[in-house]
PDB file of N, CA and C in Angstrom:
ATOM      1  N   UNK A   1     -17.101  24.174  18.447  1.00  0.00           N
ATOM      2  CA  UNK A   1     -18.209  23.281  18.226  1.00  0.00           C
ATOM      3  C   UNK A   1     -18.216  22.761  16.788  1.00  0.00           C
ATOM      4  N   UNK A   2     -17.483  23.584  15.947  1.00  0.00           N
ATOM      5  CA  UNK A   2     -17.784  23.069  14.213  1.00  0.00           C
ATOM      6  C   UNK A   2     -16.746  22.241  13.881  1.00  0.00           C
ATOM      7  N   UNK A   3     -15.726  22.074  15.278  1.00  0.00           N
ATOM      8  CA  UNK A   3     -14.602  21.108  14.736  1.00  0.00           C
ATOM      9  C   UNK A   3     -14.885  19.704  15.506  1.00  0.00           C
ATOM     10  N   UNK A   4     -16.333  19.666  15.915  1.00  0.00           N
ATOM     11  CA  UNK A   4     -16.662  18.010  16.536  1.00  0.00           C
ATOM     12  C   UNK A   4     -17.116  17.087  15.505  1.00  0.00           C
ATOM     13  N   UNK A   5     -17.259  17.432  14.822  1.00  0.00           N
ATOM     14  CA  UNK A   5     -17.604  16.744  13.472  1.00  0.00           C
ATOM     15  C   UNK A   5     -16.807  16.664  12.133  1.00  0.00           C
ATOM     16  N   UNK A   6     -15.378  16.913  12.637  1.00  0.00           N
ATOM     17  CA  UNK A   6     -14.967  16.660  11.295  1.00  0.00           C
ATOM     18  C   UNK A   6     -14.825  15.155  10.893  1.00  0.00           C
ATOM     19  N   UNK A   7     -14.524  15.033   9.545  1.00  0.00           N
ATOM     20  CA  UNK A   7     -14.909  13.770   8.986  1.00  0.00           C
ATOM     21  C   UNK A   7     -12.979  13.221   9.184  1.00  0.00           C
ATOM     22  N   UNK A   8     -13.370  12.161   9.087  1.00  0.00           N
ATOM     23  CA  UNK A   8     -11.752  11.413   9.558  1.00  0.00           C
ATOM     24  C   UNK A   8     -11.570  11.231   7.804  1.00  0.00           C
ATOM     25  N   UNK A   9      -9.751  11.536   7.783  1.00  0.00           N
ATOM     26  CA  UNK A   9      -9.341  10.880   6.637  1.00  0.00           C
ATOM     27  C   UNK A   9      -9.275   9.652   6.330  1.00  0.00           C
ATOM     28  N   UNK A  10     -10.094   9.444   5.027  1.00  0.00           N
ATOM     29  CA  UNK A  10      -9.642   8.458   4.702  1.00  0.00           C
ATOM     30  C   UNK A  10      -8.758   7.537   3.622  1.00  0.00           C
ATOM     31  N   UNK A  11      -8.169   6.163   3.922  1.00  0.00           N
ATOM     32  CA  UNK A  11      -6.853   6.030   3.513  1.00  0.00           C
ATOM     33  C   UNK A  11      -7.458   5.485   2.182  1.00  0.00           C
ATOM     34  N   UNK A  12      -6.598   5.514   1.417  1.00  0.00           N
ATOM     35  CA  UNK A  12      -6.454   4.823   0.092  1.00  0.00           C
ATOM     36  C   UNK A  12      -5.077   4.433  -0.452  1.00  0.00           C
ATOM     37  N   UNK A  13      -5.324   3.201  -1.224  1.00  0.00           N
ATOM     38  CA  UNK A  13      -4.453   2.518  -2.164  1.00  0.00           C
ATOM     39  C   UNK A  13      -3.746   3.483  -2.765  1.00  0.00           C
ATOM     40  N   UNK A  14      -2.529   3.305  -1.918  1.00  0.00           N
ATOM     41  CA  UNK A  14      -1.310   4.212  -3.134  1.00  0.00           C
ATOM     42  C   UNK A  14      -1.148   3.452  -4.220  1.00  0.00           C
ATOM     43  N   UNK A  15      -1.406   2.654  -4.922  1.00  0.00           N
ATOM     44  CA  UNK A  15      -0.961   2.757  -6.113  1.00  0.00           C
ATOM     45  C   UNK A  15      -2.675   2.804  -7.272  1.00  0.00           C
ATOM     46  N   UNK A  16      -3.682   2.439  -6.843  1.00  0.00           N
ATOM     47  CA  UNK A  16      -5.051   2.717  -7.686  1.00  0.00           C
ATOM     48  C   UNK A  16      -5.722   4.197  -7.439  1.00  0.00           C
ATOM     49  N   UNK A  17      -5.512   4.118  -6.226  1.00  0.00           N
ATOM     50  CA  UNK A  17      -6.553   5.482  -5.136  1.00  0.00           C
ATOM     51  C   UNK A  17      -7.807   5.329  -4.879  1.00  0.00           C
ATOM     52  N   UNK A  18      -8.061   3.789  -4.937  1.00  0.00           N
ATOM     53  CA  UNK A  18      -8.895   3.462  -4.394  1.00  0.00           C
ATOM     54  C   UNK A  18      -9.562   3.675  -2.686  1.00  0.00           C
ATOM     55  N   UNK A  19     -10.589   4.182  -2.136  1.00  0.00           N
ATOM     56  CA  UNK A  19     -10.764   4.474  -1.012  1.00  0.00           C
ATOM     57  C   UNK A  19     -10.790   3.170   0.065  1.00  0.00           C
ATOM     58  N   UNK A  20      -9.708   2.602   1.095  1.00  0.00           N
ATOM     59  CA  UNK A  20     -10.135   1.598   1.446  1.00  0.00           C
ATOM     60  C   UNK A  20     -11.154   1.194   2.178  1.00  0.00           C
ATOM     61  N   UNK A  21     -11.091  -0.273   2.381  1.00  0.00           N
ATOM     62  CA  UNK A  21     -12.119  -0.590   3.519  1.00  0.00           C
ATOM     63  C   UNK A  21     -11.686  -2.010   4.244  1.00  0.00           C
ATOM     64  N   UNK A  22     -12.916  -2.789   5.064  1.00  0.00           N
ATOM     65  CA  UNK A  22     -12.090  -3.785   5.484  1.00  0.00           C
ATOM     66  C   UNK A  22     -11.784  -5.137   5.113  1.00  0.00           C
ATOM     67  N   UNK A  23     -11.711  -4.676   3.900  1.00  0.00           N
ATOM     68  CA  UNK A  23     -11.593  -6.023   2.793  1.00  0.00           C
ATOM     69  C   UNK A  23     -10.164  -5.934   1.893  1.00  0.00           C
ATOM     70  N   UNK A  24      -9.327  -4.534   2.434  1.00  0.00           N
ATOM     71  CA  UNK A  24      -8.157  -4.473   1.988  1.00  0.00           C
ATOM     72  C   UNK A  24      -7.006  -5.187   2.421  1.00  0.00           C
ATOM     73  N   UNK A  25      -5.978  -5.343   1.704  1.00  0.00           N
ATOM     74  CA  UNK A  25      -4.939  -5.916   2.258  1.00  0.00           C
ATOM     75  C   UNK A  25      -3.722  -4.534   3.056  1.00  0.00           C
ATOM     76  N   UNK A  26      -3.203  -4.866   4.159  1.00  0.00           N
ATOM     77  CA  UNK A  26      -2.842  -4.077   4.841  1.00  0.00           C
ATOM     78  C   UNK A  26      -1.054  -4.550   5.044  1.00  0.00           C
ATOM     79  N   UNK A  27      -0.165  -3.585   4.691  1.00  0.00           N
ATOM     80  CA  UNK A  27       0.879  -4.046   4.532  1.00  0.00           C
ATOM     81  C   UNK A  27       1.823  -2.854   4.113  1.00  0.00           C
ATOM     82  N   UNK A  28       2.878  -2.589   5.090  1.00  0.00           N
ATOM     83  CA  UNK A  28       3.974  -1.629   4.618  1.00  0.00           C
ATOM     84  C   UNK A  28       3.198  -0.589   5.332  1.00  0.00           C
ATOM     85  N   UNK A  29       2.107  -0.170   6.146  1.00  0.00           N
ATOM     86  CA  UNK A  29       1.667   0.883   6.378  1.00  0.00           C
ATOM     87  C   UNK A  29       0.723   1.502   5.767  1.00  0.00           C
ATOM     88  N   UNK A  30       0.213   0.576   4.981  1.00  0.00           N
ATOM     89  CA  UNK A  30      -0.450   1.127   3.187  1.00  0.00           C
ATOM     90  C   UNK A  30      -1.422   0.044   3.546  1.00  0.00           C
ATOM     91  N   UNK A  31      -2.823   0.618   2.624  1.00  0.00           N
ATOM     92  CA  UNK A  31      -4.042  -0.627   2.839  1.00  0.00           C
ATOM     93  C   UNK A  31      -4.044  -0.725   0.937  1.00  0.00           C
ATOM     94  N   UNK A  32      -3.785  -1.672   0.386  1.00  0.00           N
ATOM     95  CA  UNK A  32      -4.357  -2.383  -0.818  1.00  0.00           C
ATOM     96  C   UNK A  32      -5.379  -2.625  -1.325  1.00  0.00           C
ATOM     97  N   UNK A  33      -5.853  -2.408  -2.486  1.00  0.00           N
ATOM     98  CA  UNK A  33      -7.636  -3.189  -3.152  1.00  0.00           C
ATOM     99  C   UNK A  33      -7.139  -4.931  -3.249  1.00  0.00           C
ATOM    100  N   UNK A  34      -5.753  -5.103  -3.816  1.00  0.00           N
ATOM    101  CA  UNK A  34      -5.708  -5.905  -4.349  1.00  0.00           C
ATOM    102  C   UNK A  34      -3.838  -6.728  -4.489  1.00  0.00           C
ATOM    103  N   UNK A  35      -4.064  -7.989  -5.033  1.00  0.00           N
ATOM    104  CA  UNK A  35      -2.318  -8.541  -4.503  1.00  0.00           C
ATOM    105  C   UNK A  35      -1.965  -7.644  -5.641  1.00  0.00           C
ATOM    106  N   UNK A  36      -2.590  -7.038  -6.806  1.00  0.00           N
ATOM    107  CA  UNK A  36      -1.780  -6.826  -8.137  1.00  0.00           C
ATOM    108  C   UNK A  36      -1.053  -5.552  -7.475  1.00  0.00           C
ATOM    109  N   UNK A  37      -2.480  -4.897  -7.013  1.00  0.00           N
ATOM    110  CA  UNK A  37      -1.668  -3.399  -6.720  1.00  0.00           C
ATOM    111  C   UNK A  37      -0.747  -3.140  -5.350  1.00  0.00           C
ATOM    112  N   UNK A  38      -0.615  -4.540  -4.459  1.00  0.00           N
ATOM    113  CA  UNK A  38       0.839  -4.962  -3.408  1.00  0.00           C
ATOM    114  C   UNK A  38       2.066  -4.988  -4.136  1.00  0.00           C
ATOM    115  N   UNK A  39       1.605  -5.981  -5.084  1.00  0.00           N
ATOM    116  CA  UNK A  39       2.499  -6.175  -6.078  1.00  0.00           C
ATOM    117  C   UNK A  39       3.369  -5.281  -6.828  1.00  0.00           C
ATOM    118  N   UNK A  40       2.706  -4.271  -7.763  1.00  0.00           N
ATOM    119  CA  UNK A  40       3.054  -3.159  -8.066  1.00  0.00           C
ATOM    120  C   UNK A  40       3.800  -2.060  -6.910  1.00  0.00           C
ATOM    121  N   UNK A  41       2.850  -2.325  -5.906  1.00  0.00           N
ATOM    122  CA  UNK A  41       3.827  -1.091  -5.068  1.00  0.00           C
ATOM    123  C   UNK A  41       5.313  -1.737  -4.970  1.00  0.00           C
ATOM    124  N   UNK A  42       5.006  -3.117  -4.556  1.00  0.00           N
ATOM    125  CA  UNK A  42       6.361  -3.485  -3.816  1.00  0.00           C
ATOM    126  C   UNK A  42       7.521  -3.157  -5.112  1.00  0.00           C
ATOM    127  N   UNK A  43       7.210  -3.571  -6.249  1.00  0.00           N
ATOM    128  CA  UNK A  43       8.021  -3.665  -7.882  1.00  0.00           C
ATOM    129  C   UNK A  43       8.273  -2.218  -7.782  1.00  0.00           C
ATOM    130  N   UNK A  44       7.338  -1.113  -7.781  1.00  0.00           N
ATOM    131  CA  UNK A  44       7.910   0.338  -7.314  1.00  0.00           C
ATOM    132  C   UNK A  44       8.672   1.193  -6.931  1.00  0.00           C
ATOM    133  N   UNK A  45       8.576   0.179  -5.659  1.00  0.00           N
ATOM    134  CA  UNK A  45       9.670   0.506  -4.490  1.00  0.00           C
ATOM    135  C   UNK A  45      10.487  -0.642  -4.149  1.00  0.00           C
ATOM    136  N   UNK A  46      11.367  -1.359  -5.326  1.00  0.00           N
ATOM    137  CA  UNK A  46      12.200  -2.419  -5.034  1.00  0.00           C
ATOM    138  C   UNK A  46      12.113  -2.914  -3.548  1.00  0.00           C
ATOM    139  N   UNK A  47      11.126  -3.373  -3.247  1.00  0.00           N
ATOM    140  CA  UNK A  47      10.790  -4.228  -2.028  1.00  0.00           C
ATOM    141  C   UNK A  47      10.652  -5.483  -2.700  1.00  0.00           C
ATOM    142  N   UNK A  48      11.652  -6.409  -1.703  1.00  0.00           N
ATOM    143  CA  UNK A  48      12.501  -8.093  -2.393  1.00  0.00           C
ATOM    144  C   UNK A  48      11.527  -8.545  -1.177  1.00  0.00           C
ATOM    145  N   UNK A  49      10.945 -10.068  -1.430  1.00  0.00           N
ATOM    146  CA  UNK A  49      10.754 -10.605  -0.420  1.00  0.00           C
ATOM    147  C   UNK A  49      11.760 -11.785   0.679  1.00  0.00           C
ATOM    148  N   UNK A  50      12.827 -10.917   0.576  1.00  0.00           N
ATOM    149  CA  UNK A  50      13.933 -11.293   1.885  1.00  0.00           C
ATOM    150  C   UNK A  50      14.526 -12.992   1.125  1.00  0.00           C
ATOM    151  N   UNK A  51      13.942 -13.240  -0.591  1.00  0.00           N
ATOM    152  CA  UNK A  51      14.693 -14.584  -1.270  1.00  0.00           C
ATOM    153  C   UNK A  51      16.178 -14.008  -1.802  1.00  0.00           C
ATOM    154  N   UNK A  52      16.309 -12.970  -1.534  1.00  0.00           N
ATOM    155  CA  UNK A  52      17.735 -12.124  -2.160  1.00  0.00           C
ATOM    156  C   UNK A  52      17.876 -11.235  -2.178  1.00  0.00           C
ATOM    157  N   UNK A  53      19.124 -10.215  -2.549  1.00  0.00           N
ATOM    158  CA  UNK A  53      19.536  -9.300  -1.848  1.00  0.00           C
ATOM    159  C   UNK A  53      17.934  -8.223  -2.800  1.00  0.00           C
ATOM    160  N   UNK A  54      17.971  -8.345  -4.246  1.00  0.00           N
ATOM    161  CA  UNK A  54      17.019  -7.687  -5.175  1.00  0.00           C
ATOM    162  C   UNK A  54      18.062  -6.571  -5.757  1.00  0.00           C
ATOM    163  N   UNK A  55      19.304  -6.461  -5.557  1.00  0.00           N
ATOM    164  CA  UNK A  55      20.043  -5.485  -6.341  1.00  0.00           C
ATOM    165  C   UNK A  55      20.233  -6.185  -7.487  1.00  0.00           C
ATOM    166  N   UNK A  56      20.908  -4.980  -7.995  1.00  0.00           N
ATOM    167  CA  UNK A  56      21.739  -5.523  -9.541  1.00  0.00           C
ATOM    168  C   UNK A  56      22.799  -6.435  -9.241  1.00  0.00           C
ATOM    169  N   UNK A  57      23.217  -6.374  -8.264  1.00  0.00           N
ATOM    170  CA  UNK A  57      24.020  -8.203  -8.323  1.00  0.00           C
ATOM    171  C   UNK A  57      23.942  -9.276  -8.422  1.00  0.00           C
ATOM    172  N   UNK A  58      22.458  -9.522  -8.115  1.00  0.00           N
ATOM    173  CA  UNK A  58      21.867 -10.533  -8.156  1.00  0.00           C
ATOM    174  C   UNK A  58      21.622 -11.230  -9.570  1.00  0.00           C
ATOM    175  N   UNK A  59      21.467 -10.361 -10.667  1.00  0.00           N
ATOM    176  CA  UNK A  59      21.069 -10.301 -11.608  1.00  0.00           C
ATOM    177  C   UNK A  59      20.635 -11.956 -12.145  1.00  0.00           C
TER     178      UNK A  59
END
């Protein structure tokens, strides 16, 4: 009976830790406050937006 009420996790901005809601941006599996902190994740995690390869060859 004391486990009908547990509270659901909730998600936050990997890169602020901000708690989200439904005003976030949702993307990669991840909910955002904001484009800066999309931004940042993607720069993070060398995520290219598919204009080039984003390695060092490209340079």
């Amino acid at each position: 009976m004391f486990g009908l009420f547990k509270k659901k996790e909730q998600k936050k901005d990997p890169v602020c830790g901000m708690i989200a809601n439904d005003g976030f941006i949702s993307k990669y599996g991840e909910k955002f406050c904001s484009e800066s902190c999309l931004k940042k994740y993607e720069e993070d995690n060398q995520i290219t937006d598919d204009k080039g390869c984003g390695g060092s060859c490209c340079g």
